[in-house]
Protein backbone atom coordinates (compact mmCIF):
# COMPACT_ATOMS: atom_id res chain seq x y z
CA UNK A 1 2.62 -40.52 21.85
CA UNK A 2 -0.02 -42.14 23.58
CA UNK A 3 -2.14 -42.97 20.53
CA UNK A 4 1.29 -44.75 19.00
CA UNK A 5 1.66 -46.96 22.62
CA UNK A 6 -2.25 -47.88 22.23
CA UNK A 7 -1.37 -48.91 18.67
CA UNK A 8 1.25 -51.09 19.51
CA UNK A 9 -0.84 -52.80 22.80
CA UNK A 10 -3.58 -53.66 20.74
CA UNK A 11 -1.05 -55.12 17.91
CA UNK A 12 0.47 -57.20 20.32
CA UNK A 13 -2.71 -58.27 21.67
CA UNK A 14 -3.85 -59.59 18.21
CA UNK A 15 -0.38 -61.19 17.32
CA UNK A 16 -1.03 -63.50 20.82
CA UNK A 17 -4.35 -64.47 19.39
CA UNK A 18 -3.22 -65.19 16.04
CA UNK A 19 -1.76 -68.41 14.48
CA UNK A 20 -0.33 -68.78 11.15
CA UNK A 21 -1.76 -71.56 8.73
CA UNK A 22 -1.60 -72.33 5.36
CA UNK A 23 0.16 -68.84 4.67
CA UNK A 24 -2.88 -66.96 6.05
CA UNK A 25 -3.60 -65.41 9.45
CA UNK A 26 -6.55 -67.20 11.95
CA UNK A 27 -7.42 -66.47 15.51
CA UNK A 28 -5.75 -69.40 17.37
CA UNK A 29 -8.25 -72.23 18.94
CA UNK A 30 -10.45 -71.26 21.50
CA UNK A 31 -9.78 -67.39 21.11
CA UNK A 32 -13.07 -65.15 19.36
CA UNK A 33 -12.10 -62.73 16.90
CA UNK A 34 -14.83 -60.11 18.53
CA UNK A 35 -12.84 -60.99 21.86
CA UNK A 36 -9.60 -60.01 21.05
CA UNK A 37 -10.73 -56.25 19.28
CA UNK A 38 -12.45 -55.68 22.69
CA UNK A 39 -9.22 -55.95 24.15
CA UNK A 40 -7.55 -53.80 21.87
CA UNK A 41 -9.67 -51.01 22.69
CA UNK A 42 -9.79 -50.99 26.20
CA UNK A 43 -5.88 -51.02 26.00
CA UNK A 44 -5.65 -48.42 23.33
CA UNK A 45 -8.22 -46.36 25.80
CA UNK A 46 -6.42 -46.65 28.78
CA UNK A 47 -3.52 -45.12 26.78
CA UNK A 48 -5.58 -42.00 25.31
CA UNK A 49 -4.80 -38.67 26.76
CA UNK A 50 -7.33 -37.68 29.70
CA UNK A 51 -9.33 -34.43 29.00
CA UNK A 52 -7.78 -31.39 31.22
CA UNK A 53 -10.05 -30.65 34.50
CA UNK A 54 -12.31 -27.33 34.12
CA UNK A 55 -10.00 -24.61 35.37
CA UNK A 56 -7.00 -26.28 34.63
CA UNK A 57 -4.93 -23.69 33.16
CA UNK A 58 -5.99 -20.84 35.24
CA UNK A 59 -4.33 -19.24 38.50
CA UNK A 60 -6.44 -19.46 41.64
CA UNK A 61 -8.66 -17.37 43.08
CA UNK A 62 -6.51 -14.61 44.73
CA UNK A 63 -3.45 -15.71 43.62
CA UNK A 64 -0.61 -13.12 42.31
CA UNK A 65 -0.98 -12.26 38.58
CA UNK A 66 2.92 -14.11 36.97
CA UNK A 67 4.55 -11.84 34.95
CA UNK A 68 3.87 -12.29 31.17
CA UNK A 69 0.49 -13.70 31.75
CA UNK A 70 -2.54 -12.45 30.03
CA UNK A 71 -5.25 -10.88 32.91
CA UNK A 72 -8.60 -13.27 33.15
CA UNK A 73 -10.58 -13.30 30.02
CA UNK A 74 -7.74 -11.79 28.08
CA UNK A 75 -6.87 -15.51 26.77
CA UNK A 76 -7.01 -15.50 22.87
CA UNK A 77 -6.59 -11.38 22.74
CA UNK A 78 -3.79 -9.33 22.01
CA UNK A 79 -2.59 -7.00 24.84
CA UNK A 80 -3.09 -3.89 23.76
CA UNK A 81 -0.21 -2.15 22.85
CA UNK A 82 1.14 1.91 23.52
CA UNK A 83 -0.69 4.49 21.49
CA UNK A 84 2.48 5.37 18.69
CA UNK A 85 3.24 9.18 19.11
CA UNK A 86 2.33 10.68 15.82
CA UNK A 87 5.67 12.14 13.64
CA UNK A 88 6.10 16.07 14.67
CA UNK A 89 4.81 18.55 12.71
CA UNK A 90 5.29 21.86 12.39
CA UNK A 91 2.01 24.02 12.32
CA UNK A 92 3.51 27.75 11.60
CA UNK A 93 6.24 28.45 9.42
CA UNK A 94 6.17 31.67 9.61
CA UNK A 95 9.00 34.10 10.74
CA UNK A 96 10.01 37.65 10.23
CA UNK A 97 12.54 38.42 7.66
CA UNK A 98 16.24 38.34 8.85
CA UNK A 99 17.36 41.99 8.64
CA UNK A 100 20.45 43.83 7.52
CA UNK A 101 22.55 43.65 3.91
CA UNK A 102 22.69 39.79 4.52
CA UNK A 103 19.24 39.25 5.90
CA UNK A 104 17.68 36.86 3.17
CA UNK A 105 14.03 34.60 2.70
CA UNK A 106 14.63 30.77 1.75
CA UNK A 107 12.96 31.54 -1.16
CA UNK A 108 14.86 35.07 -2.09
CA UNK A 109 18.04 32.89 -1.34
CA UNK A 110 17.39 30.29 -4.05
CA UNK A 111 15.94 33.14 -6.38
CA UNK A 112 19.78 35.00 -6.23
CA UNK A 113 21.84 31.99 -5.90
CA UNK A 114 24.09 32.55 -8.52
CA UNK A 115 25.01 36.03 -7.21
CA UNK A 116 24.77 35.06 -3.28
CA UNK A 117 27.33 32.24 -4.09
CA UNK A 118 30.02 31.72 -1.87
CA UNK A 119 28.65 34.72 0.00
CA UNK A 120 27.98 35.36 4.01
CA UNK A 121 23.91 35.16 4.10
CA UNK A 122 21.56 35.75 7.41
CA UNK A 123 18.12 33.42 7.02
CA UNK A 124 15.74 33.08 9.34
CA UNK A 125 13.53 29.87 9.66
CA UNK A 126 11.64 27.11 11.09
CA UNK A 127 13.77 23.30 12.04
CA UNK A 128 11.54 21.07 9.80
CA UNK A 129 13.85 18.25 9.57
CA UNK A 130 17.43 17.60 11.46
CA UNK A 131 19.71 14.90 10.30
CA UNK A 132 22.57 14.43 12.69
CA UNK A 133 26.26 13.45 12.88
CA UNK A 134 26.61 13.10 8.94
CA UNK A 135 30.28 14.31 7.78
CA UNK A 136 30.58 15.26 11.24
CA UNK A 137 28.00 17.82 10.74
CA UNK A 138 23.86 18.41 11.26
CA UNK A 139 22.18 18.58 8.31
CA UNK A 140 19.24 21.19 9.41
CA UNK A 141 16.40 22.01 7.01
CA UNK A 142 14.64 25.35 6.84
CA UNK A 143 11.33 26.69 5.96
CA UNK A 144 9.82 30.52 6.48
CA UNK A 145 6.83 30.15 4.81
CA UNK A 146 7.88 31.50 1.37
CA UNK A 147 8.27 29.64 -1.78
CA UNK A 148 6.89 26.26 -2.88
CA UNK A 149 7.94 22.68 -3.25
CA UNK A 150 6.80 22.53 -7.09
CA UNK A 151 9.66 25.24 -7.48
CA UNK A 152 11.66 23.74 -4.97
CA UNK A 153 12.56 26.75 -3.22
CA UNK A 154 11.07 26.51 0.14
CA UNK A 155 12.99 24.23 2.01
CA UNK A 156 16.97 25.08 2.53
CA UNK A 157 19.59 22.93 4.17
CA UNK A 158 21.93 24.47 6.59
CA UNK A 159 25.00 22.25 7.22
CA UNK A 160 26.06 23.18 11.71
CA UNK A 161 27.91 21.86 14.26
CA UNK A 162 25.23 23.30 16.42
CA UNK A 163 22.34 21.12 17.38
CA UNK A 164 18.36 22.12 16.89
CA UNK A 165 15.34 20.17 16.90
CA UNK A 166 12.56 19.96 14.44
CA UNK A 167 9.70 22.93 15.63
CA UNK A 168 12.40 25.32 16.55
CA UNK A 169 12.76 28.89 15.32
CA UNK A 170 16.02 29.97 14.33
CA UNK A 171 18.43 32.20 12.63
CA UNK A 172 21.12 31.12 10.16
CA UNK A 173 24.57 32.72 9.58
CA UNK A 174 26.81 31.12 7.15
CA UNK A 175 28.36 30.69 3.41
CA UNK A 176 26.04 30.16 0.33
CA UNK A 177 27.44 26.81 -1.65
CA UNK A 178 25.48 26.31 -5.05
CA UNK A 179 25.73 22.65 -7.35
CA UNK A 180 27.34 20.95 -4.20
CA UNK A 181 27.90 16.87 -4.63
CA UNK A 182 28.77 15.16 -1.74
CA UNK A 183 27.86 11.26 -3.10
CA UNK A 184 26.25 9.39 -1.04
CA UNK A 185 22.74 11.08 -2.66
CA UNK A 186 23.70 14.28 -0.60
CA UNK A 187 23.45 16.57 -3.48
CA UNK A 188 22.04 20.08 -3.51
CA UNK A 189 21.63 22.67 -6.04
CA UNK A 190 22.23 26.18 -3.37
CA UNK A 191 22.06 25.60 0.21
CA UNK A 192 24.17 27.15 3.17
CA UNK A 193 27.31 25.65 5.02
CA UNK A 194 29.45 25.84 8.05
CA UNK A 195 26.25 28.01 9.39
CA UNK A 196 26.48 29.47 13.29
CA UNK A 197 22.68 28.39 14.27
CA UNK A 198 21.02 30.15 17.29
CA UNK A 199 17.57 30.40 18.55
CA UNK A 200 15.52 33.04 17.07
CA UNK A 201 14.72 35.59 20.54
């Protein structure tokens, strides 16, 4: 802004110096060309913006810190932020066998399937992953340790109304479902619903 009003100061100051004749422009009688540009940038100076004071900028000595600012010779550096908590993990996924006629492994479950279908099954395992409130039901996933995840037969999903978090050791009483499609992507080849989940003691 203050370059533009030096602009138009000195362009003034050159029109009042300036006579038309013969279709060209000449400095008017009496009036040096060398003169008039001196003029022009003393105005267009007085105009320019003034360079900020050393210090300008920064709180005084003792003053309270204002809330957003960045602490002294912070200026130019990101605040440094919250370490992120790493994702949990569980270490040990290893837990004894549920006993009794219905006491199954995740992997021994997926191995009889077809004959455990639609059948009251007891499995005992780790809370790797919990997915809540979907259908009106937690989707909790289950590991003990035995099978793979080439064979896919290590991890089993226990549909609740019972709540768990991931790390927790548990037991698992409920129906064996097989080729279930719910849409949505929720599709599952065996895994266990309506289960009664409690901690494993």
């Amino acid at each position: 802004m203050a370059s533009k009003l030096g602009c138009l100061v000195v362009a003034a100051v050159l029109a009042a110096g300036v006579a038309a004749c013969d279709g060209k422009s000449q400095p008017a009688p009496g009036v040096d060309s060398k003169s008039l540009l001196g003029v022009g940038a003393k105005a267009g100076a007085a105009f320019a913006p003034a360079s900020a004071p050393a210090g300008m900028g920064q709180l005084p000595p003792g003053h309270p810190p204002v809330p957003g600012s960045l602490p002294a010779g912070a200026a130019g550096q990101m605040p440094q932020h919250p370490p992120v908590a790493p994702p949990a993990t569980v270490a040990d996924l290893r837990v004894p066998k549920a006993a009794g006629p219905e006491g199954r492994t995740v992997a021994g479950l997926f191995a009889g399937a077809a004959k455990l279908k639609d059948k009251p099954v007891l499995v005992h395992g780790v809370v790797v992953k919990v997915n809540s409130g979907i259908m009106n039901k937690n989707w909790v996933h289950l590991q003990d340790g035995t099978g793979s995840a080439d064979k896919k037969d290590n991890d089993l999903v226990v549909t609740t109304t019972d709540t768990a978090k991931v790390g927790d050791k548990v037991k698992a009483r409920g129906t064996v479902r097989t080729d279930k499609d719910f849409g949505f992507g929720y599709k599952y080849a065996t895994m266990v619903e309506d289960a009664k989940v409690e901690a494993l003691k």
